[in-house]
N, C-alpha and C. Protein backbone atom coordinates (compact mmCIF):
# COMPACT_ATOMS: atom_id res chain seq x y z
N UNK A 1 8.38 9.42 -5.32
CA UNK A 1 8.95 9.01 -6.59
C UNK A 1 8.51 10.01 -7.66
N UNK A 2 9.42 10.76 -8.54
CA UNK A 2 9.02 11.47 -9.62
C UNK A 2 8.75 10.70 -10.68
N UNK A 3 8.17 11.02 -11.96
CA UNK A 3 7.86 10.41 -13.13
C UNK A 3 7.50 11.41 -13.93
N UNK A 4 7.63 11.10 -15.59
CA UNK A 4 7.31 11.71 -16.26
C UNK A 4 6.34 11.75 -16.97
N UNK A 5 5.20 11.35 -16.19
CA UNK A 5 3.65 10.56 -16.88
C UNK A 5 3.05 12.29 -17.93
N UNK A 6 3.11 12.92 -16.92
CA UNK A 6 2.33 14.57 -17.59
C UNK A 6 3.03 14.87 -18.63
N UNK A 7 4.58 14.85 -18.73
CA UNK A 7 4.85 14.96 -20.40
C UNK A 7 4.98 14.26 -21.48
N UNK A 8 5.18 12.49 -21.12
CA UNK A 8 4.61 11.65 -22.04
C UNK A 8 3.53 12.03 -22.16
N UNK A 9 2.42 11.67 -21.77
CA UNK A 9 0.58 11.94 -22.46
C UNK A 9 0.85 13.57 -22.76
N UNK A 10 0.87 14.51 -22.68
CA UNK A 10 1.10 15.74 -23.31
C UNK A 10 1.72 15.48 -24.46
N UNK A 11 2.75 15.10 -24.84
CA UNK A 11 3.68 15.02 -25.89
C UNK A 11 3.15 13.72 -26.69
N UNK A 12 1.97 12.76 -26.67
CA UNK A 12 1.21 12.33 -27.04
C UNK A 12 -0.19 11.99 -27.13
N UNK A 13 -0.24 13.66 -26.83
CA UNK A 13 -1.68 13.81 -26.87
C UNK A 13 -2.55 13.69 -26.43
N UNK A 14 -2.61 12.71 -25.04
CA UNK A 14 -3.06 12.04 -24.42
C UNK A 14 -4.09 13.01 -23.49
N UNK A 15 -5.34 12.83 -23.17
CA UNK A 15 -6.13 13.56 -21.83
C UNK A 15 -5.74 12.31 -21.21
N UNK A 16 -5.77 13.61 -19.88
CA UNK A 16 -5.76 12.39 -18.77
C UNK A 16 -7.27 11.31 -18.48
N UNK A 17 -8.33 11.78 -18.82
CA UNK A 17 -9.60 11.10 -18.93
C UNK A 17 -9.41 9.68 -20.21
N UNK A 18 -8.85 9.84 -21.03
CA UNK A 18 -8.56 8.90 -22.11
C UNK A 18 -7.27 7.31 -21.26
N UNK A 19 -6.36 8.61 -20.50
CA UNK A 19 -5.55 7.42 -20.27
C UNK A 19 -5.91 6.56 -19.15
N UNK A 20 -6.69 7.22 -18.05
CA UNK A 20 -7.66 6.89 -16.77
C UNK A 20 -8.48 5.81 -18.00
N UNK A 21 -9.58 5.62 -18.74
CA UNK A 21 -10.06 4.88 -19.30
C UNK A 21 -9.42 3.39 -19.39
N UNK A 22 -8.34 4.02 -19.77
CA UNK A 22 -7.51 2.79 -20.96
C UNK A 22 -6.66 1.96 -19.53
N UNK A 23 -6.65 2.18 -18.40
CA UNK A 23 -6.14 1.52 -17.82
C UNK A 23 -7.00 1.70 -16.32
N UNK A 24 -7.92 1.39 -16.60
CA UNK A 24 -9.22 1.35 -15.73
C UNK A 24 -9.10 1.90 -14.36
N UNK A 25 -8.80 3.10 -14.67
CA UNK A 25 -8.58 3.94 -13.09
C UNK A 25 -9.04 5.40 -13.09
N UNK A 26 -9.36 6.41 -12.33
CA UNK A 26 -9.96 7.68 -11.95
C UNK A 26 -9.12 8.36 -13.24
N UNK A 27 -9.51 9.67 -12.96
CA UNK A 27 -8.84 10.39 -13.57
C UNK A 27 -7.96 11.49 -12.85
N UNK A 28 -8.74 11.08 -11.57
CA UNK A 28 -8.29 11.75 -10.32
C UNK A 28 -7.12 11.14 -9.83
N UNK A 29 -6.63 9.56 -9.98
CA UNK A 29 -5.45 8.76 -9.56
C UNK A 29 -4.13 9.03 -10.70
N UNK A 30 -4.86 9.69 -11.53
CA UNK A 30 -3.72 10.02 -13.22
C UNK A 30 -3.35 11.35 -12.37
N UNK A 31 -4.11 12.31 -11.86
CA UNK A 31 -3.45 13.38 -12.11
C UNK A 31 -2.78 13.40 -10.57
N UNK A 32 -3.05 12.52 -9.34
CA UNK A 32 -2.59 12.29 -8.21
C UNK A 32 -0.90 11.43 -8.85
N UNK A 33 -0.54 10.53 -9.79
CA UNK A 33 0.42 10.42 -9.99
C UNK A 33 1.61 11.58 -10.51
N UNK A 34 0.14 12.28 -11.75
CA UNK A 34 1.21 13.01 -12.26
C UNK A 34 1.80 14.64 -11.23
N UNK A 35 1.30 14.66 -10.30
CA UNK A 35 1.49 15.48 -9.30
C UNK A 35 2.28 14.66 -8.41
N UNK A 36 2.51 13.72 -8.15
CA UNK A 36 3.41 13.09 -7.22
C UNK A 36 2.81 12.62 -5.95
N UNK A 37 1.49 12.96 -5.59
CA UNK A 37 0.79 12.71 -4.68
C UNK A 37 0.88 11.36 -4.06
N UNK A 38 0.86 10.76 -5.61
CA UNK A 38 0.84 9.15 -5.00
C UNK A 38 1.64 8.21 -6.22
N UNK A 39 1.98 7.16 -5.47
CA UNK A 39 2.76 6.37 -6.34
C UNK A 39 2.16 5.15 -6.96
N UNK A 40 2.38 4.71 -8.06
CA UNK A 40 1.56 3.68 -8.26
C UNK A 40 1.57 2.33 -8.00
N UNK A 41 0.85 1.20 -7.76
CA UNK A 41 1.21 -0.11 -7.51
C UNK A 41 2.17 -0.68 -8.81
N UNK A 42 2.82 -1.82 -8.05
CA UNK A 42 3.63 -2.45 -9.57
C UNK A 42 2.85 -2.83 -10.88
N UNK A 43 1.67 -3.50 -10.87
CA UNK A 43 0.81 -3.64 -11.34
C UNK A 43 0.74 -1.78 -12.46
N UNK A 44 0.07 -1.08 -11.97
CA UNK A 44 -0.08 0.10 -12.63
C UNK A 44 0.56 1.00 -13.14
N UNK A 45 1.88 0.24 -12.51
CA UNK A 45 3.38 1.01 -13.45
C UNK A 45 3.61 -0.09 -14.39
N UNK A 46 3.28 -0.78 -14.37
CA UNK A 46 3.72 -1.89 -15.61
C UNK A 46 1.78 -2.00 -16.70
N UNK A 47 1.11 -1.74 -16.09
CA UNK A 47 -0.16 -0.94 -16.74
C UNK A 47 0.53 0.02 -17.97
N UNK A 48 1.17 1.25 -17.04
CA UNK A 48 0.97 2.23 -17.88
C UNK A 48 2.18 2.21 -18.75
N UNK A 49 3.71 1.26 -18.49
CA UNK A 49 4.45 1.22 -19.05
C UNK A 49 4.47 0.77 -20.60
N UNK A 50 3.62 -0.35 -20.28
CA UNK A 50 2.71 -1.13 -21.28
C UNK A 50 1.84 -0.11 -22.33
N UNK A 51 1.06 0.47 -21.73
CA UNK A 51 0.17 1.76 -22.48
C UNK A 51 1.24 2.26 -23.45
N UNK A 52 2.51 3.05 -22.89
CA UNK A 52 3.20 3.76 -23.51
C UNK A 52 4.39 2.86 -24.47
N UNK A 53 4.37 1.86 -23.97
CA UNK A 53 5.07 1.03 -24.93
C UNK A 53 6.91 1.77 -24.57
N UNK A 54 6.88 1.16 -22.84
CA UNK A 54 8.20 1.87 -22.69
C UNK A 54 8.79 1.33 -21.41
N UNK A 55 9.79 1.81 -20.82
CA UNK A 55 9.96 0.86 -19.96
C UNK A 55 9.87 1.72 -18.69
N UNK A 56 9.62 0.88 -17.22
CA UNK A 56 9.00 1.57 -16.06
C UNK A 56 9.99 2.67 -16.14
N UNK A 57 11.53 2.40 -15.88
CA UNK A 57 12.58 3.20 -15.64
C UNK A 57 12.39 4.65 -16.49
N UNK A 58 11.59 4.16 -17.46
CA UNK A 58 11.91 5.77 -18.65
C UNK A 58 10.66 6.43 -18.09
N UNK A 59 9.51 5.93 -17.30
CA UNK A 59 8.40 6.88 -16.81
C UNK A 59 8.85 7.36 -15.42
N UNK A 60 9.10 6.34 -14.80
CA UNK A 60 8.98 6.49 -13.15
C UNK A 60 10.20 6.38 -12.69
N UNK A 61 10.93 7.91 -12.02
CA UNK A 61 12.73 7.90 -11.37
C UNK A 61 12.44 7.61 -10.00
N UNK A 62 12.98 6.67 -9.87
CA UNK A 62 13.55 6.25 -8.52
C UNK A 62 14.55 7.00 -7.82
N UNK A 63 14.48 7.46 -6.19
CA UNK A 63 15.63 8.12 -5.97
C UNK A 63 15.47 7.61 -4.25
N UNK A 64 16.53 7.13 -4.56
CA UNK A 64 17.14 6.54 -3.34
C UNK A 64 16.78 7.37 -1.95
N UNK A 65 16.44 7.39 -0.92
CA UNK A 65 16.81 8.43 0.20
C UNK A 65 18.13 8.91 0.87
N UNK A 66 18.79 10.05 0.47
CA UNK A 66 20.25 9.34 1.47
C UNK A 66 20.51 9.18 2.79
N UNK A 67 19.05 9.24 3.57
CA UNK A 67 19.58 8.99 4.97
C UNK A 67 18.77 7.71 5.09
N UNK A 68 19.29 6.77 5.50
CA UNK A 68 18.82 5.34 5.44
C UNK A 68 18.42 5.16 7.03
């Protein structure tokens, strides 16, 4: 799943150590999202959606697979 976590907090200023704080997780799991490494639980997309005051869809793109 892509997302646009690294240019929201960039474009608000944000360290990733500040936003790891504020939603009680590594700083190492911030930058594993914002690299794509890993995806987050529902819980921590609605965490950080919340943080940003936005909705999951405008952080985190969903993309279908096309071979089912």
């Amino acid at each position: 799943m892509k997302n646009r976590l690294a240019e929201i907090r960039r474009v608000r200023g944000i360290k990733q150590e500040d936003l790891a704080e504020a939603l009680e997780v590594s700083r190492q799991t911030i930058g594993s999202l914002e690299n794509g490494r890993y995806n987050p639980s529902i819980l921590l997309a609605f965490k950080i959606s919340k943080y940003f005051n936005m909705a999951i869809e405008d952080i985190f793109i969903y993309e279908e697979d096309e071979v089912l």
